[in-house]
N, C-alpha and C. Protein backbone atom coordinates (compact mmCIF):
# COMPACT_ATOMS: atom_id res chain seq x y z
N UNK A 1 7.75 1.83 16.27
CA UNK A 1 8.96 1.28 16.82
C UNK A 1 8.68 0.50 18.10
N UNK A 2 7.45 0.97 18.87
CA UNK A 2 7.33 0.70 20.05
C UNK A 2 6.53 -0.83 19.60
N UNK A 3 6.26 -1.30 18.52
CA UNK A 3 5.33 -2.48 18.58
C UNK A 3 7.07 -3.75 17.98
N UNK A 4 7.66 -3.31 17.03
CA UNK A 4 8.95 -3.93 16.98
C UNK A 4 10.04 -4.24 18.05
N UNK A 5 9.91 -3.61 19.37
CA UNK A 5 10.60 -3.77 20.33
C UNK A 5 9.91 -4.96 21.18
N UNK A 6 8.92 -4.96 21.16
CA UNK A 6 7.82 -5.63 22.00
C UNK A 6 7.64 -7.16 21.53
N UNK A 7 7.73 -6.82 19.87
CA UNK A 7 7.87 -8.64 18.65
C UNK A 7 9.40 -8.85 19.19
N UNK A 8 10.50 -8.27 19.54
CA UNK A 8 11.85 -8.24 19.79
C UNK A 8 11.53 -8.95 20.71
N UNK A 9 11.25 -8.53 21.34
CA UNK A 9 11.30 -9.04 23.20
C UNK A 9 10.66 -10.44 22.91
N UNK A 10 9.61 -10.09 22.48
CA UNK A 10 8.58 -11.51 22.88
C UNK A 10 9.16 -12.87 22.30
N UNK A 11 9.81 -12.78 20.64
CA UNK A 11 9.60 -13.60 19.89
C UNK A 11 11.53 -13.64 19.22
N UNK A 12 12.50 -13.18 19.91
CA UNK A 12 13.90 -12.82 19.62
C UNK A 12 13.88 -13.06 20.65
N UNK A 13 14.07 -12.42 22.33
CA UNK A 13 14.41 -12.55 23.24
C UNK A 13 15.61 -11.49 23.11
N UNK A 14 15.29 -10.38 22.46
CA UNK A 14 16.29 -9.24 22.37
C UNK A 14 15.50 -7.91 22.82
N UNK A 15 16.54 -7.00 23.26
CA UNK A 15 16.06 -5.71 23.50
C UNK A 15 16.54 -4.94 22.44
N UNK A 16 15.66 -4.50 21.22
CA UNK A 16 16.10 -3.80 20.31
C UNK A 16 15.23 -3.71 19.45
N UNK A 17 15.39 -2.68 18.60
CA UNK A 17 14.42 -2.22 17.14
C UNK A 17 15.72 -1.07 16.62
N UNK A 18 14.66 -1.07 14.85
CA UNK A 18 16.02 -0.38 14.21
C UNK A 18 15.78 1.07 14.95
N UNK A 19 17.10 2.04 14.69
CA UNK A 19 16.93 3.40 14.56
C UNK A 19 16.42 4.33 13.42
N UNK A 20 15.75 5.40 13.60
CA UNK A 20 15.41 6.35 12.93
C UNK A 20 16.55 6.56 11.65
N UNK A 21 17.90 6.41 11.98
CA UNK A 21 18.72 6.60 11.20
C UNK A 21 19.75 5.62 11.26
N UNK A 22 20.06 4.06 10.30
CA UNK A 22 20.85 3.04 10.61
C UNK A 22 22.08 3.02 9.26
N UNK A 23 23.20 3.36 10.14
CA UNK A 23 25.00 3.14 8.96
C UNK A 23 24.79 1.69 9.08
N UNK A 24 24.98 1.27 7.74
CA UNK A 24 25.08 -0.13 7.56
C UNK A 24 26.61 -0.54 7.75
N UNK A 25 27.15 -1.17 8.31
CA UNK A 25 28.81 -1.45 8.41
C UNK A 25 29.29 -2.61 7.55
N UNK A 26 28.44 -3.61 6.88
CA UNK A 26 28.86 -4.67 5.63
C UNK A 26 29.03 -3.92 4.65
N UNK A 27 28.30 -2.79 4.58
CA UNK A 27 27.53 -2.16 3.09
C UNK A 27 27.86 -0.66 3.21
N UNK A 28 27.81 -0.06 2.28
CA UNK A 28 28.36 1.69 1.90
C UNK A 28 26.61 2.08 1.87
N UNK A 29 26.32 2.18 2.97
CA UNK A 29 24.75 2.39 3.25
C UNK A 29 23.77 2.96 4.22
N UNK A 30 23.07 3.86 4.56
CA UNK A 30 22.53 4.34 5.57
C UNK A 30 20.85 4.60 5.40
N UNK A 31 20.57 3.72 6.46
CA UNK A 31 18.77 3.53 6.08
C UNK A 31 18.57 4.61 6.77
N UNK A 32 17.47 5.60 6.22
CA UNK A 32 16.70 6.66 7.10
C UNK A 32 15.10 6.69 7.15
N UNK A 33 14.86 6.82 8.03
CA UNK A 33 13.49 6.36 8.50
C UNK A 33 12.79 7.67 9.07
N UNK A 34 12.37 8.49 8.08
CA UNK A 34 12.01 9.99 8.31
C UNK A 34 10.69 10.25 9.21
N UNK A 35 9.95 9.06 9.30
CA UNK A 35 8.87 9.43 9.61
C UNK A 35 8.18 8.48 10.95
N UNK A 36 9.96 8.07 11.61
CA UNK A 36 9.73 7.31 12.44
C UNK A 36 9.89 7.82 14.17
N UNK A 37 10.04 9.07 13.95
CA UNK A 37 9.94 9.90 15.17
C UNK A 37 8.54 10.70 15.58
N UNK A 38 7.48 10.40 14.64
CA UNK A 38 6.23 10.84 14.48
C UNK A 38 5.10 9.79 15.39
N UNK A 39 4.62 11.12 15.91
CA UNK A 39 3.52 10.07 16.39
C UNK A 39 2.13 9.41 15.26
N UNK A 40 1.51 8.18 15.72
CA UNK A 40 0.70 7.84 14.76
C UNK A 40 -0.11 8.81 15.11
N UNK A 41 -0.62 9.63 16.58
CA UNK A 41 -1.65 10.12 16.11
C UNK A 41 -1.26 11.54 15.35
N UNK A 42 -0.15 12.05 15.02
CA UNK A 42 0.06 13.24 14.58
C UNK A 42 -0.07 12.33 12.77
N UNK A 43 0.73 11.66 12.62
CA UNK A 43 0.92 10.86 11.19
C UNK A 43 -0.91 10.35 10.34
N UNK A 44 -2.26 10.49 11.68
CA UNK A 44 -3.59 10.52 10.81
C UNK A 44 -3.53 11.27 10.81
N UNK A 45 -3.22 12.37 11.41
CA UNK A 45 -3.67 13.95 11.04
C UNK A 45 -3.96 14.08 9.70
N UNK A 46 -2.30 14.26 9.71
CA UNK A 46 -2.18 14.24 8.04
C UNK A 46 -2.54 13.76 6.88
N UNK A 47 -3.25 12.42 7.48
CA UNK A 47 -3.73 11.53 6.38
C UNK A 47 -4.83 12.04 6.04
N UNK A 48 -5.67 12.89 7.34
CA UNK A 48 -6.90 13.53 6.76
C UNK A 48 -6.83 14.83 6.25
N UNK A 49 -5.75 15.67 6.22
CA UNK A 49 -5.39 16.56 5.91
C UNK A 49 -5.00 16.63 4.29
N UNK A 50 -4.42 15.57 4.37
CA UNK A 50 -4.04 15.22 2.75
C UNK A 50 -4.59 14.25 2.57
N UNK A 51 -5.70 13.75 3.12
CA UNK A 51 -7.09 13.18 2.12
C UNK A 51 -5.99 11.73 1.28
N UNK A 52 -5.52 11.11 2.46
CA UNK A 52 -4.66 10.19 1.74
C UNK A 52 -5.31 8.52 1.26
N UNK A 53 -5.47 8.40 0.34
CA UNK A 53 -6.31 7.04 0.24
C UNK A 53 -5.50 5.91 0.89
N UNK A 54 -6.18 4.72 1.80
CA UNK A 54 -5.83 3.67 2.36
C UNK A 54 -5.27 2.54 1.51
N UNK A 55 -4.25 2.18 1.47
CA UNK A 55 -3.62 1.22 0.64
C UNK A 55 -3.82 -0.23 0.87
N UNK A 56 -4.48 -0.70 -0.17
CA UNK A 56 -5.25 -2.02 -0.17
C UNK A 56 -4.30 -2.87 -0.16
N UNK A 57 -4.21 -4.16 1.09
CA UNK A 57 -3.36 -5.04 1.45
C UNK A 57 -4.06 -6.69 1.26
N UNK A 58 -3.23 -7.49 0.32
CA UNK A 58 -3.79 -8.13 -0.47
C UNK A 58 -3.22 -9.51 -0.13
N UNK A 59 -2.59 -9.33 1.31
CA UNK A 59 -1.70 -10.58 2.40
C UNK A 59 -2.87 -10.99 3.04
N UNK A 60 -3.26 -12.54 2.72
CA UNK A 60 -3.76 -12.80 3.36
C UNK A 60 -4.01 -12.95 5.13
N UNK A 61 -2.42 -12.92 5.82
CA UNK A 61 -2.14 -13.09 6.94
C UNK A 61 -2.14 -11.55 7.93
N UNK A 62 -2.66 -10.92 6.69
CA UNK A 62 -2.39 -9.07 7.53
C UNK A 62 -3.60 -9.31 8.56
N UNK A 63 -4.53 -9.89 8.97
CA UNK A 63 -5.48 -10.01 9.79
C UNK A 63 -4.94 -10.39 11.49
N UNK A 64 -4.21 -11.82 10.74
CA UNK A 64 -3.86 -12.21 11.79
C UNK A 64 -2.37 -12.17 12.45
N UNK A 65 -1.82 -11.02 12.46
CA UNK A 65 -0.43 -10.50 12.30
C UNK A 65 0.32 -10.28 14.02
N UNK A 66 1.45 -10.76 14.27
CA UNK A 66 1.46 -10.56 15.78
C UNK A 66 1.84 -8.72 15.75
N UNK A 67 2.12 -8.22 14.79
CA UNK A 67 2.49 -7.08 14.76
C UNK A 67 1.01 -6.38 15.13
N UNK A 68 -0.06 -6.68 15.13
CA UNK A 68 -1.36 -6.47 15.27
C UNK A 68 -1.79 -6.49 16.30
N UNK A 69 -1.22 -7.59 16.90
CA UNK A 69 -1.48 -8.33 18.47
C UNK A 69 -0.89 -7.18 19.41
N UNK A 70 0.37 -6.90 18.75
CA UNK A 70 1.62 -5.76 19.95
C UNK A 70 1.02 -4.96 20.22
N UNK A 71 0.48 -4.13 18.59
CA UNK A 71 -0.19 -2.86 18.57
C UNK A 71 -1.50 -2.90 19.69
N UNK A 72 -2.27 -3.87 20.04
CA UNK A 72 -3.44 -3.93 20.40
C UNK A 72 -2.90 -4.02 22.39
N UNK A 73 -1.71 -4.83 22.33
CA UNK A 73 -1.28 -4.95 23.97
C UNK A 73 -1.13 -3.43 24.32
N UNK A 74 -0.22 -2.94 23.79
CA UNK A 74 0.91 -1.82 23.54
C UNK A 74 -0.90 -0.42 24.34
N UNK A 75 -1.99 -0.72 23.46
CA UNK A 75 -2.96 0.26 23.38
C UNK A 75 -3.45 -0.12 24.86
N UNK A 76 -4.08 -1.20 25.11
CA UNK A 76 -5.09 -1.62 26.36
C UNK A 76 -3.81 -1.25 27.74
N UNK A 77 -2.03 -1.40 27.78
CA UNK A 77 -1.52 -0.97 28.52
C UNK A 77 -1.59 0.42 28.66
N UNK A 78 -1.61 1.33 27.63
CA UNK A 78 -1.38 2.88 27.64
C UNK A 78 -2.94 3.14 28.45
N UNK A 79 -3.86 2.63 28.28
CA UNK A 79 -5.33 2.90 29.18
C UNK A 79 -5.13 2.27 30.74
C-alpha cells in the first residue's frame, strides 16, 4: 500500500491508495483485500513455509516498473 501511495503522490498528485476493505457506491460491491494489512516480511515467511512457487511474469515492462522504482525509494529511506 505504502508503494501505491507514493505512485499517488508522485504521478496523480493525490494523497491516497485503496483500503483493505473498499464499498463500492456505483455498484452492489465490496473489494476485500485480506492480505493487505500484512507485512511483506511476515507474507515471505510464509512463502517459505509453504514452499510457494514464484509466479512467472511474462510483461515485458515488469523490469522496468515505477512500482519497482517506489518499492526501491520506499527501502533506501527506511535505512
Amino acid at each position: 500500500m505504502t508503494e501505491t501511495l507514493l505512485l499517488n503522490l508522485v504521478y496523480q498528485g493525490s494523497f491516497g491508495t485503496m483500503p483493505p476493505k473498499l464499498k463500492m457506491d456505483k455498484f452492489d460491491m465490496t473489494i476485500i483485500r485480506p492480505l493487505a494489512l500484512i507485512s511483506e516480511k511476515d507474507m515471505k515467511e510464509m512463502e517459505q513455509i509453504r514452499a510457494y512457487q514464484k509466479q512467472i511474469k511474462n510483461c515485458p515492462h515488469e523490469k522496468d516498473s515505477s512500482r519497482r522504482d517506489a518499492k526501491n525509494l520506499i527501502t533506501e529511506l527506511e535505512k
